[in-house]
C-alpha atoms as a PDB file:
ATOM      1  CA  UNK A   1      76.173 -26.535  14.166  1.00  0.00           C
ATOM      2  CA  UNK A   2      77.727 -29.741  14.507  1.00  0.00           C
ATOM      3  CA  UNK A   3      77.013 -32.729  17.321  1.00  0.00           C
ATOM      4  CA  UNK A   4      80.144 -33.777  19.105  1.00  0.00           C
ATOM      5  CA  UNK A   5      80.585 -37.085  20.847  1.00  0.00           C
ATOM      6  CA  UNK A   6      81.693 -37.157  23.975  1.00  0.00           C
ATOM      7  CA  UNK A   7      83.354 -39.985  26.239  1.00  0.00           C
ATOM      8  CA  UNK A   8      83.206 -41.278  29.906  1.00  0.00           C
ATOM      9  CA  UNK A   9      86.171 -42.536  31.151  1.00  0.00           C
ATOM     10  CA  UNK A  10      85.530 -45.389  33.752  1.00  0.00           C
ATOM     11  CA  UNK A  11      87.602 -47.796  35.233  1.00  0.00           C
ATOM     12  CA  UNK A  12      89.786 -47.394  32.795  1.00  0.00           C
ATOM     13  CA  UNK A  13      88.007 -47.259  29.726  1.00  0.00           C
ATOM     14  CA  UNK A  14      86.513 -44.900  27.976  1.00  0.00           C
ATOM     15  CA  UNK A  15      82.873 -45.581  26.529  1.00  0.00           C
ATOM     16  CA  UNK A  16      80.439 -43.481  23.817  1.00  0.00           C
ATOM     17  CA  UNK A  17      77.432 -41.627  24.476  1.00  0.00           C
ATOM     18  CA  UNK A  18      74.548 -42.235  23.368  1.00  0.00           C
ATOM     19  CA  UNK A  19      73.849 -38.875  20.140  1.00  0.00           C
ATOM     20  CA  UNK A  20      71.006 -37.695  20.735  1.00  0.00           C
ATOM     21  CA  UNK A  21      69.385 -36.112  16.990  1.00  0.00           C
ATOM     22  CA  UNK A  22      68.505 -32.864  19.063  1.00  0.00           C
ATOM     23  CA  UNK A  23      72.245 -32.355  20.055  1.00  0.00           C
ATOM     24  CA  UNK A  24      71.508 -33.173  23.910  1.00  0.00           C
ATOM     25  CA  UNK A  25      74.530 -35.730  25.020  1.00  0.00           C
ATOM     26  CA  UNK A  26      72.917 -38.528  27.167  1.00  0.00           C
ATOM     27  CA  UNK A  27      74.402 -41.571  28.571  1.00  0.00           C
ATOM     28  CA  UNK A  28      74.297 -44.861  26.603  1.00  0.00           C
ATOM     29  CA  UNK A  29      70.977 -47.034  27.622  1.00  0.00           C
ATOM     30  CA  UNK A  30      71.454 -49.277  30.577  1.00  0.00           C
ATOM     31  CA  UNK A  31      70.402 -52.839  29.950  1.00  0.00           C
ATOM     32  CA  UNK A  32      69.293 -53.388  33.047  1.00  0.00           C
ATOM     33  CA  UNK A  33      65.914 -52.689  34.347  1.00  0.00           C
ATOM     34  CA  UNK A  34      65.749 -49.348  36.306  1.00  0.00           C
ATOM     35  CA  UNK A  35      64.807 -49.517  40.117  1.00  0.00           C
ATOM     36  CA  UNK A  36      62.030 -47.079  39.279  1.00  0.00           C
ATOM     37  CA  UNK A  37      59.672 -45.993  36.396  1.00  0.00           C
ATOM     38  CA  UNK A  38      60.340 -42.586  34.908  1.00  0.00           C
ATOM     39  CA  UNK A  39      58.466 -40.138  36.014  1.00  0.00           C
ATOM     40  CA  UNK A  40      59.293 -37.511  33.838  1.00  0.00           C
ATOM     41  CA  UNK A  41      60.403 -36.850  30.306  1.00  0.00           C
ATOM     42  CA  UNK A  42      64.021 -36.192  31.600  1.00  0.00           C
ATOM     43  CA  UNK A  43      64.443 -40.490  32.795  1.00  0.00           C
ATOM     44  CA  UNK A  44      64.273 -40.702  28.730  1.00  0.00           C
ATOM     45  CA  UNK A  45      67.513 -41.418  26.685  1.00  0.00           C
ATOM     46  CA  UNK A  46      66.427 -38.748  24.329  1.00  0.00           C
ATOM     47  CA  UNK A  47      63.787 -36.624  24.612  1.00  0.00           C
ATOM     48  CA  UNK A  48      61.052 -37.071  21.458  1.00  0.00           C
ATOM     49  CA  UNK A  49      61.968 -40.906  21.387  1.00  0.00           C
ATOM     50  CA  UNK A  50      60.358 -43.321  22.736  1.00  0.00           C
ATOM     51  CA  UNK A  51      62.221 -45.259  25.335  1.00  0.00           C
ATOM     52  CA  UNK A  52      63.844 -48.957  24.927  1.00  0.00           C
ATOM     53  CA  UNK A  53      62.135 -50.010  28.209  1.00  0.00           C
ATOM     54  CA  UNK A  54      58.750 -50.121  27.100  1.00  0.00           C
ATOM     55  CA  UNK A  55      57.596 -47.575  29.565  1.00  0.00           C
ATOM     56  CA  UNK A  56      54.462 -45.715  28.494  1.00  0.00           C
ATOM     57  CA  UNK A  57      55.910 -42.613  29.788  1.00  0.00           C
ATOM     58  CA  UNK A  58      54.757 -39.447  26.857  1.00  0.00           C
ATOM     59  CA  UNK A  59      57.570 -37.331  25.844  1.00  0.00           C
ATOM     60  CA  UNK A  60      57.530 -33.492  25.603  1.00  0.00           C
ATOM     61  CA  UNK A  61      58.298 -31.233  22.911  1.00  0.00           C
ATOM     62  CA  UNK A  62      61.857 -30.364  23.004  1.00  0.00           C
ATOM     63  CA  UNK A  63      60.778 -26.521  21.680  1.00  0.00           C
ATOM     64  CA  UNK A  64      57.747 -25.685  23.035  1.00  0.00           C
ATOM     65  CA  UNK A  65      55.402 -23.552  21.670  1.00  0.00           C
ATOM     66  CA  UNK A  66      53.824 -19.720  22.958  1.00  0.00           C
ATOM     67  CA  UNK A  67      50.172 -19.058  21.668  1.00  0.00           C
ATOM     68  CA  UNK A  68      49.802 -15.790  21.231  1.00  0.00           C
ATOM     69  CA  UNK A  69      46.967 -14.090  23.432  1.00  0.00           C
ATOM     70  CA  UNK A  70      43.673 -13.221  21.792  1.00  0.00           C
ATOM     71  CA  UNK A  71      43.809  -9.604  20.321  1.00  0.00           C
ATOM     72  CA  UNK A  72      41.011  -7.573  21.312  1.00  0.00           C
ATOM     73  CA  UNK A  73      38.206  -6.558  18.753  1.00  0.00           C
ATOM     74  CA  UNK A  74      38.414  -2.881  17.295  1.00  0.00           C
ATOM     75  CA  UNK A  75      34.915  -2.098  18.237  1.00  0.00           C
ATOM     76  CA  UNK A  76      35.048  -3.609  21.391  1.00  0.00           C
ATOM     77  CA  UNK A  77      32.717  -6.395  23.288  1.00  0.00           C
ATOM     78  CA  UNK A  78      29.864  -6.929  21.270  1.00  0.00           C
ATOM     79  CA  UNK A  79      26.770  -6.647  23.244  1.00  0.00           C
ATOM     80  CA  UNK A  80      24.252  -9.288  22.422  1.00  0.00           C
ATOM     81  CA  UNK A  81      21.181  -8.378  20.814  1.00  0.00           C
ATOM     82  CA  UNK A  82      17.892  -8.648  22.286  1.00  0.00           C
ATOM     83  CA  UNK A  83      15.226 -10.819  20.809  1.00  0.00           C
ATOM     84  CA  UNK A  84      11.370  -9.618  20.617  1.00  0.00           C
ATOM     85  CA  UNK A  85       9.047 -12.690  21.864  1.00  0.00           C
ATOM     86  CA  UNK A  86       7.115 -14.282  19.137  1.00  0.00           C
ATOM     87  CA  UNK A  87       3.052 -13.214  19.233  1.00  0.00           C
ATOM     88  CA  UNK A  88       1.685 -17.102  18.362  1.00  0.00           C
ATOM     89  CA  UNK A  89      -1.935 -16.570  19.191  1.00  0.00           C
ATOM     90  CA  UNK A  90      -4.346 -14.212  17.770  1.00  0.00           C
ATOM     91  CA  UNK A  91      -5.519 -10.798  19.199  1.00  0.00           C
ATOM     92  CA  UNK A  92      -6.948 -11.283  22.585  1.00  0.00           C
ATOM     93  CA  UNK A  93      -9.658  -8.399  21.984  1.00  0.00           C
ATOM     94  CA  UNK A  94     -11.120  -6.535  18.942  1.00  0.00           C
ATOM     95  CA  UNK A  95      -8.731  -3.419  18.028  1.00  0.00           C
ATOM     96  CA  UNK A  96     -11.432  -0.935  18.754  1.00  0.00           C
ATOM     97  CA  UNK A  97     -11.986  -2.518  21.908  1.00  0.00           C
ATOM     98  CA  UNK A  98      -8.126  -2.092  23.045  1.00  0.00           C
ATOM     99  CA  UNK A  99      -7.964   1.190  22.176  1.00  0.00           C
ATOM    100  CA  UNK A 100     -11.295   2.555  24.044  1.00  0.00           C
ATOM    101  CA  UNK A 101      -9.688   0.913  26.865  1.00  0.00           C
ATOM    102  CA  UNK A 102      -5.865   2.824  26.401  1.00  0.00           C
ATOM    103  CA  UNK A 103      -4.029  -0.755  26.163  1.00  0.00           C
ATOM    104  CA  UNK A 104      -1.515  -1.499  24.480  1.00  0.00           C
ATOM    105  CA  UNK A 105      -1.947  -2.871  20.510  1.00  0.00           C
ATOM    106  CA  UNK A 106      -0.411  -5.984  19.997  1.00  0.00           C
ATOM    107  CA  UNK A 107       2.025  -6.846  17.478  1.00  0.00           C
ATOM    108  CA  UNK A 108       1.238  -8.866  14.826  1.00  0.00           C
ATOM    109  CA  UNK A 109       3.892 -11.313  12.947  1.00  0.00           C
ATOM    110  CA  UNK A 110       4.091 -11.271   9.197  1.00  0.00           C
ATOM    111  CA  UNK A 111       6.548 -13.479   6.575  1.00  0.00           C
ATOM    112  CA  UNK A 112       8.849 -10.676   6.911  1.00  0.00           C
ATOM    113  CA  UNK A 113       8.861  -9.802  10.130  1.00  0.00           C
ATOM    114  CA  UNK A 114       6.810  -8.478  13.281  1.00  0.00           C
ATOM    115  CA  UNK A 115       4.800  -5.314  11.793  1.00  0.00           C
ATOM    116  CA  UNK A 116       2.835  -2.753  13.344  1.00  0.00           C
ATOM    117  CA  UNK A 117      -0.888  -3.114  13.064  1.00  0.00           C
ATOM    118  CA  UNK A 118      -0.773   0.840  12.993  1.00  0.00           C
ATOM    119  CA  UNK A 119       0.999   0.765   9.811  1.00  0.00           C
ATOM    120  CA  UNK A 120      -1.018   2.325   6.531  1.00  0.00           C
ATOM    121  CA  UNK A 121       0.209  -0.786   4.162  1.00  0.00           C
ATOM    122  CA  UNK A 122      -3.644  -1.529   2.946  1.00  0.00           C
ATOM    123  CA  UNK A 123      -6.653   0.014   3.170  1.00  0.00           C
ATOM    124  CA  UNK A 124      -8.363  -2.369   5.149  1.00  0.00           C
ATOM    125  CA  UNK A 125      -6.142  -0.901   7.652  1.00  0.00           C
ATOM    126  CA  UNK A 126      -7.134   2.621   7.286  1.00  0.00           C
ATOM    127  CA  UNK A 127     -10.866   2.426   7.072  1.00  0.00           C
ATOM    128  CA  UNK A 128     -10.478  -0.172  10.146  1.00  0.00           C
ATOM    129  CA  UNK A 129      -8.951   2.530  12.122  1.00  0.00           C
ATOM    130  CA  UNK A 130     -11.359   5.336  10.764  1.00  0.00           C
ATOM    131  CA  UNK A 131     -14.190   3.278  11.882  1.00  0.00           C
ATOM    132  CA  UNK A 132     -12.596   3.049  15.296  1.00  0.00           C
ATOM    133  CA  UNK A 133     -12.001   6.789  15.509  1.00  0.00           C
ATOM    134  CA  UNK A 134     -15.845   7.241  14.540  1.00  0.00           C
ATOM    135  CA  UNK A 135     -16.659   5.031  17.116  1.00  0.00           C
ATOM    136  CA  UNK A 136     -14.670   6.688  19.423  1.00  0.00           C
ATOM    137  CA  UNK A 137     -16.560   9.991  19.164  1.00  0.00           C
ATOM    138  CA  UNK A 138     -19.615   8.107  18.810  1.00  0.00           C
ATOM    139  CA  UNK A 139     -19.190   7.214  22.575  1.00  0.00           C
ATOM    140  CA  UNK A 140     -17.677  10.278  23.841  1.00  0.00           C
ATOM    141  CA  UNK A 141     -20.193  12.752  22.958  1.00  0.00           C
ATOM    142  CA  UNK A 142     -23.382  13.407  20.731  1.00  0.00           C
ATOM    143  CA  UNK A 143     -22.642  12.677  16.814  1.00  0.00           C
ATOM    144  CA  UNK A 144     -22.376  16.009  14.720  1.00  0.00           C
ATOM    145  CA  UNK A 145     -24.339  16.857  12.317  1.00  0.00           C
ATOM    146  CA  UNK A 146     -23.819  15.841   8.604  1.00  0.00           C
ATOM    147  CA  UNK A 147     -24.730  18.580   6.278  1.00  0.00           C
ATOM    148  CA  UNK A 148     -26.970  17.391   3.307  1.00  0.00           C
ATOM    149  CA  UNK A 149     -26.937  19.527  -0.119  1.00  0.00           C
ATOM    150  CA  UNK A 150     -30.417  20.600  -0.055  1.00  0.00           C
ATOM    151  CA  UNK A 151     -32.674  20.029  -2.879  1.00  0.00           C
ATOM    152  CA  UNK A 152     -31.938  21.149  -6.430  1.00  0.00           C
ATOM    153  CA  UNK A 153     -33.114  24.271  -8.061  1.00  0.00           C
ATOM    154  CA  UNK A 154     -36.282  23.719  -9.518  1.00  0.00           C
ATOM    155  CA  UNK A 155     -36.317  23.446 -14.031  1.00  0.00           C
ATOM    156  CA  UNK A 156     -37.119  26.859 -15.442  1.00  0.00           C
ATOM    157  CA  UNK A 157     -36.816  28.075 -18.776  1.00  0.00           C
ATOM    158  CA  UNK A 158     -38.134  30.727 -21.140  1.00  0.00           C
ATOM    159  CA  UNK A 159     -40.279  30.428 -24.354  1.00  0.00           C
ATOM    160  CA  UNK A 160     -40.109  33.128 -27.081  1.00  0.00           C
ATOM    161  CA  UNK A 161     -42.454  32.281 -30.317  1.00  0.00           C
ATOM    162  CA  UNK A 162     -41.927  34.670 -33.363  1.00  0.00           C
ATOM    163  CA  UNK A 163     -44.659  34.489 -35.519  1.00  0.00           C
ATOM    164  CA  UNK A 164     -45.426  35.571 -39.046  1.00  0.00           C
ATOM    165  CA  UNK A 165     -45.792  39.102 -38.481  1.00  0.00           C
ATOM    166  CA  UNK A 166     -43.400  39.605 -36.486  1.00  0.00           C
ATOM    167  CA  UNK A 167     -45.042  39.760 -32.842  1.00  0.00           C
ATOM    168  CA  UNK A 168     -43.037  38.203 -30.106  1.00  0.00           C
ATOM    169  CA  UNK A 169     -45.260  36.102 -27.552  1.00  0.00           C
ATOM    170  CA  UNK A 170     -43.157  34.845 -23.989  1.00  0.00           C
ATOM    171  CA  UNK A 171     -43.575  32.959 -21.547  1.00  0.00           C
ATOM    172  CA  UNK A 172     -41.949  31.293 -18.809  1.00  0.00           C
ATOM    173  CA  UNK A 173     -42.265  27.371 -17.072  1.00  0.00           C
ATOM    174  CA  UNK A 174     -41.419  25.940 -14.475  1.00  0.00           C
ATOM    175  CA  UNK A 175     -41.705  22.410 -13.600  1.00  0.00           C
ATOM    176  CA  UNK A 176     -40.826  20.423 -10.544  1.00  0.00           C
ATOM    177  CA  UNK A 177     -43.318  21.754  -8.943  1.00  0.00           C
ATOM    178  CA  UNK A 178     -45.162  23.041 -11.830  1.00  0.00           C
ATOM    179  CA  UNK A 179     -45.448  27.376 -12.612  1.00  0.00           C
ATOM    180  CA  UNK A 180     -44.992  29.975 -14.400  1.00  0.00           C
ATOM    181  CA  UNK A 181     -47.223  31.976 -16.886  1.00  0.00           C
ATOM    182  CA  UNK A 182     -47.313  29.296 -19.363  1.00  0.00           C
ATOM    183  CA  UNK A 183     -50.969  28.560 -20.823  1.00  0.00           C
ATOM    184  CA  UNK A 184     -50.455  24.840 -19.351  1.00  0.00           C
ATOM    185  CA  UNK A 185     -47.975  24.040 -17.438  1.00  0.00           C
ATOM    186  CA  UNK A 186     -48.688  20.800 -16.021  1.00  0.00           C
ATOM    187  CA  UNK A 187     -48.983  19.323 -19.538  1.00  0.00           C
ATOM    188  CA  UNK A 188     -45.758  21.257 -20.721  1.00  0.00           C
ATOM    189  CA  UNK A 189     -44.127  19.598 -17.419  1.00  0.00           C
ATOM    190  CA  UNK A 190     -45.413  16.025 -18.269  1.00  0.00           C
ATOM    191  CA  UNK A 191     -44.287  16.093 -21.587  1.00  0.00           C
ATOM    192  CA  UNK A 192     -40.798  17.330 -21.185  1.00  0.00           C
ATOM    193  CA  UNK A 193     -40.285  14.686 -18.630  1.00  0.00           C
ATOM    194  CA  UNK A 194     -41.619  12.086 -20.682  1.00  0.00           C
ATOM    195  CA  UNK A 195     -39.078  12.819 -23.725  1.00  0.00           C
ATOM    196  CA  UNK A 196     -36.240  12.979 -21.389  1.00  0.00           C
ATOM    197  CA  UNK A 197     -33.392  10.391 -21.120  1.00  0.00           C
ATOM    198  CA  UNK A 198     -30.698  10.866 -18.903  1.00  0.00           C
ATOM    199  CA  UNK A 199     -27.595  11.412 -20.450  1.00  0.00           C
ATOM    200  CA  UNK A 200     -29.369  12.628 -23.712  1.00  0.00           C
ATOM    201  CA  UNK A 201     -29.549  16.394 -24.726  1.00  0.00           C
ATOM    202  CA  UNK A 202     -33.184  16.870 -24.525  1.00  0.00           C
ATOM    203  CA  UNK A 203     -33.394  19.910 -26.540  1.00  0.00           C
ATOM    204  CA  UNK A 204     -30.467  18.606 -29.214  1.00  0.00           C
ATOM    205  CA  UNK A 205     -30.648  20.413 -32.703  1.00  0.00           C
ATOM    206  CA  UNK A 206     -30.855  17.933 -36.008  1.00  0.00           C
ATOM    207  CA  UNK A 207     -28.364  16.203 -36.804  1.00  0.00           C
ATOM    208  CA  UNK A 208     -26.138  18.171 -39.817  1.00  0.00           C
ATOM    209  CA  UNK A 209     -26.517  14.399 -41.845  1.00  0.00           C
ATOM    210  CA  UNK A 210     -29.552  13.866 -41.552  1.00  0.00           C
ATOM    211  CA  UNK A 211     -31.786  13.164 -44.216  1.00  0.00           C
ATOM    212  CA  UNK A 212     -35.067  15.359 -44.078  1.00  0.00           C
ATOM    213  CA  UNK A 213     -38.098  15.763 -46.615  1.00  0.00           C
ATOM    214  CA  UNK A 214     -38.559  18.692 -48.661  1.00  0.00           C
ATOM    215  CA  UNK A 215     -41.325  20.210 -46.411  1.00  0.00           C
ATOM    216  CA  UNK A 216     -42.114  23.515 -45.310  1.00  0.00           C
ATOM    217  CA  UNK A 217     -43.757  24.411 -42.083  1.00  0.00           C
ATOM    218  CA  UNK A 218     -44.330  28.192 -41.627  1.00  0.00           C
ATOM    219  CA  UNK A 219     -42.205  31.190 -41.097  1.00  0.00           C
ATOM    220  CA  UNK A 220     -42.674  30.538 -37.014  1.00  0.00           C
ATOM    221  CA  UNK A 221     -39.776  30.296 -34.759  1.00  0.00           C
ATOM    222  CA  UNK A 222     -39.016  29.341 -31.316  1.00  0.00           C
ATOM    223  CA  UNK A 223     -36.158  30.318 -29.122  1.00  0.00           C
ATOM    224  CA  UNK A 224     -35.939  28.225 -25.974  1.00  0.00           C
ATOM    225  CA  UNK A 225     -33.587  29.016 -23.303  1.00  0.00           C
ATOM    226  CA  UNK A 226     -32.689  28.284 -19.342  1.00  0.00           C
ATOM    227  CA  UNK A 227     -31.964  24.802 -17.658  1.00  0.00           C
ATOM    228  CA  UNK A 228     -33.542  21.411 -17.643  1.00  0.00           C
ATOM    229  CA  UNK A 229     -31.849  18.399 -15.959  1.00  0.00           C
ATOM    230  CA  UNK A 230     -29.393  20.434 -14.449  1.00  0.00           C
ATOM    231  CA  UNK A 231     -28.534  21.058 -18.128  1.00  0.00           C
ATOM    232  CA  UNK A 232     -28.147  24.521 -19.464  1.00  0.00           C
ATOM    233  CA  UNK A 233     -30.504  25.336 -22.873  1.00  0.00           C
ATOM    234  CA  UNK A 234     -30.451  27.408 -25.319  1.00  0.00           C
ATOM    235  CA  UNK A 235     -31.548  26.669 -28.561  1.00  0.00           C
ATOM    236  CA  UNK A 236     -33.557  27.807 -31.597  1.00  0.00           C
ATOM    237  CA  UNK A 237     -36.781  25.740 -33.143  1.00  0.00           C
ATOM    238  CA  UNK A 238     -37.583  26.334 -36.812  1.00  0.00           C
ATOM    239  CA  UNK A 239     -39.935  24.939 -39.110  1.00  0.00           C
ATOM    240  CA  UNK A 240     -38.195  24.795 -42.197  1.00  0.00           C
ATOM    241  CA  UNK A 241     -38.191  21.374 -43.060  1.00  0.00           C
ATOM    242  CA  UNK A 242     -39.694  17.756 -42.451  1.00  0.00           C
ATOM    243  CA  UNK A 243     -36.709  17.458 -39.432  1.00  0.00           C
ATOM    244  CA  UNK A 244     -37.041  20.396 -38.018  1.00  0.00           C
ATOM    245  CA  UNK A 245     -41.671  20.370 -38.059  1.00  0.00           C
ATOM    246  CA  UNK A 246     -40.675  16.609 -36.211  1.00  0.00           C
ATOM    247  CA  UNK A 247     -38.213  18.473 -33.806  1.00  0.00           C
ATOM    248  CA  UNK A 248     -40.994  21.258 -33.190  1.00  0.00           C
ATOM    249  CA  UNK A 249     -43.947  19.267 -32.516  1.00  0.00           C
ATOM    250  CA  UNK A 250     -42.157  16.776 -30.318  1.00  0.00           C
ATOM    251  CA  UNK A 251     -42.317  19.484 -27.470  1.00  0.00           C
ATOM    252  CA  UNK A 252     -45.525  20.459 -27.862  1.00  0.00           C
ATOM    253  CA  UNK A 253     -47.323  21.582 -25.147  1.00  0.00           C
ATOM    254  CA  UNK A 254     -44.141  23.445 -24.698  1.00  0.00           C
ATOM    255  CA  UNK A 255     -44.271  25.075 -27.764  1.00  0.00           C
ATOM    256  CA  UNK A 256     -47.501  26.069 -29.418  1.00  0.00           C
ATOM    257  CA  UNK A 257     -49.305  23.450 -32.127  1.00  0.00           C
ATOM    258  CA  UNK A 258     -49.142  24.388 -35.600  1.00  0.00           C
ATOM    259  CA  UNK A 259     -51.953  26.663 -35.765  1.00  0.00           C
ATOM    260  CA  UNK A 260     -52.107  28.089 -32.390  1.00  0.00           C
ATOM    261  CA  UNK A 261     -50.940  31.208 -30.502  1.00  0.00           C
ATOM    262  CA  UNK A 262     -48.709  31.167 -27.134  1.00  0.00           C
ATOM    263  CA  UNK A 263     -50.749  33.082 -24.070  1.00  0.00           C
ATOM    264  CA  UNK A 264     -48.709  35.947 -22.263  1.00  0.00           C
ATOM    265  CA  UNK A 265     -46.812  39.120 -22.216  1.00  0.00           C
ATOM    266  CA  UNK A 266     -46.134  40.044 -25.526  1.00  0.00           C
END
């Protein structure tokens, strides 16, 4: 749209108006100084310039602008969030001391975060609290009593000598305390628990590599059965080589000598 020029006719002449760029027709500027300042953005030969005059007076927009209002969030007014006080200083009383007395258990801060001494994250923490617990009984009442495994069964076992002819001669031990029908049992009960090493069959047969001497001992046997060291036995003695003589004789009082006879029920 095009700017038109208009003119004043006065005293019979016609003068131009001042163009104004924003298409607003003003009157030309008047040399002379006004009577008054301007006041107000209208006193201006053109709003957006700045005037001849020198007057400090701040022109307004010619178009002004509407802000829009602030559009409401979706999820509505955030609430703020409540902060936990920090704990700085240690725990005022010992933990088993708090919770005889039915306070409260402070929190404790870690790097990550406050955490709950309650919380089964280490050990420490559980036998902590089941030492509190056994306290806690302790006080309210008399301590129960702790059932002990009562002593172990006592070593027994059973001696059966075959000898030449065929006549069977038993005879039981038992050691720990010392008993049985055995012709000596204290001396059969020192013996054993001299050759005995824990972990180590006592009664173990010879070794299948082993290298033994050409000996022979007797037709004599042995058969030993029963427990010893919480270990169950049964096993055969022989006499049929230099191994098996050494085997024999290192049990003896438990097994007759070579050349004696067992004592007992045949």
């Amino acid at each position: 749209m095009g700017q038109r020029a208009f003119g004043v006719r006065s005293r019979g002449r016609t003068r131009a108006l001042h163009r104004c760029p924003h298409g607003v027709a003003r009157p030309p500027h008047n040399p002379r100084p006004p009577s008054r300042a301007p006041s107000t953005p209208l006193d201006h030969p053109c709003p957006g310039n700045p005037p001849r005059d020198g007057s400090l007076a701040v022109p307004t927009h010619p178009h002004p602008v509407r802000h829009a209002p602030p559009t409401p969030s979706p999820s509505g007014p955030r609430t703020p969030t409540p902060t936990t006080p920090r704990v700085s200083s240690p725990l005022p009383l010992p933990l088993c001391t708090l919770m005889r007395n039915g306070a409260p258990v402070p929190r404790a801060r870690s790097e990550r975060g406050f955490m709950s001494v309650f919380r089964p994250r280490a050990p420490r923490t559980a036998l902590l609290l089941a030492g509190c617990l056994l306290g806690l009984g302790a006080g309210a009442g008399p301590a129960a009593a702790v059932s002990v495994p009562g002593p172990v069964g006592g070593d027994r076992l059973l001696v059966e000598v075959k000898e030449d002819g065929g006549s069977v001669t038993r005879y039981e031990l038992r050691c720990h305390p010392a008993g049985g029908d055995h012709p000596d049992a204290e001396a059969a009960c020192a013996r054993l628990d001299e050759v005995t090493v824990w972990g180590r069959d006592t009664f173990a047969p010879v070794a299948p590599d082993a290298i033994c001497t050409m000996q022979y001992g007797g037709p004599r046997t042995a058969h030993v059965s029963g427990e010893w060291a919480g270990r169950p036995v049964d096993t055969t003695f022989t006499r049929a080589n230099g191994c098996e003589i050494a085997r024999w004789d290192r049990l003896v009082p438990l097994l007759p000598a070579q050349g004696g006879a067992g004592t007992g029920a045949a």
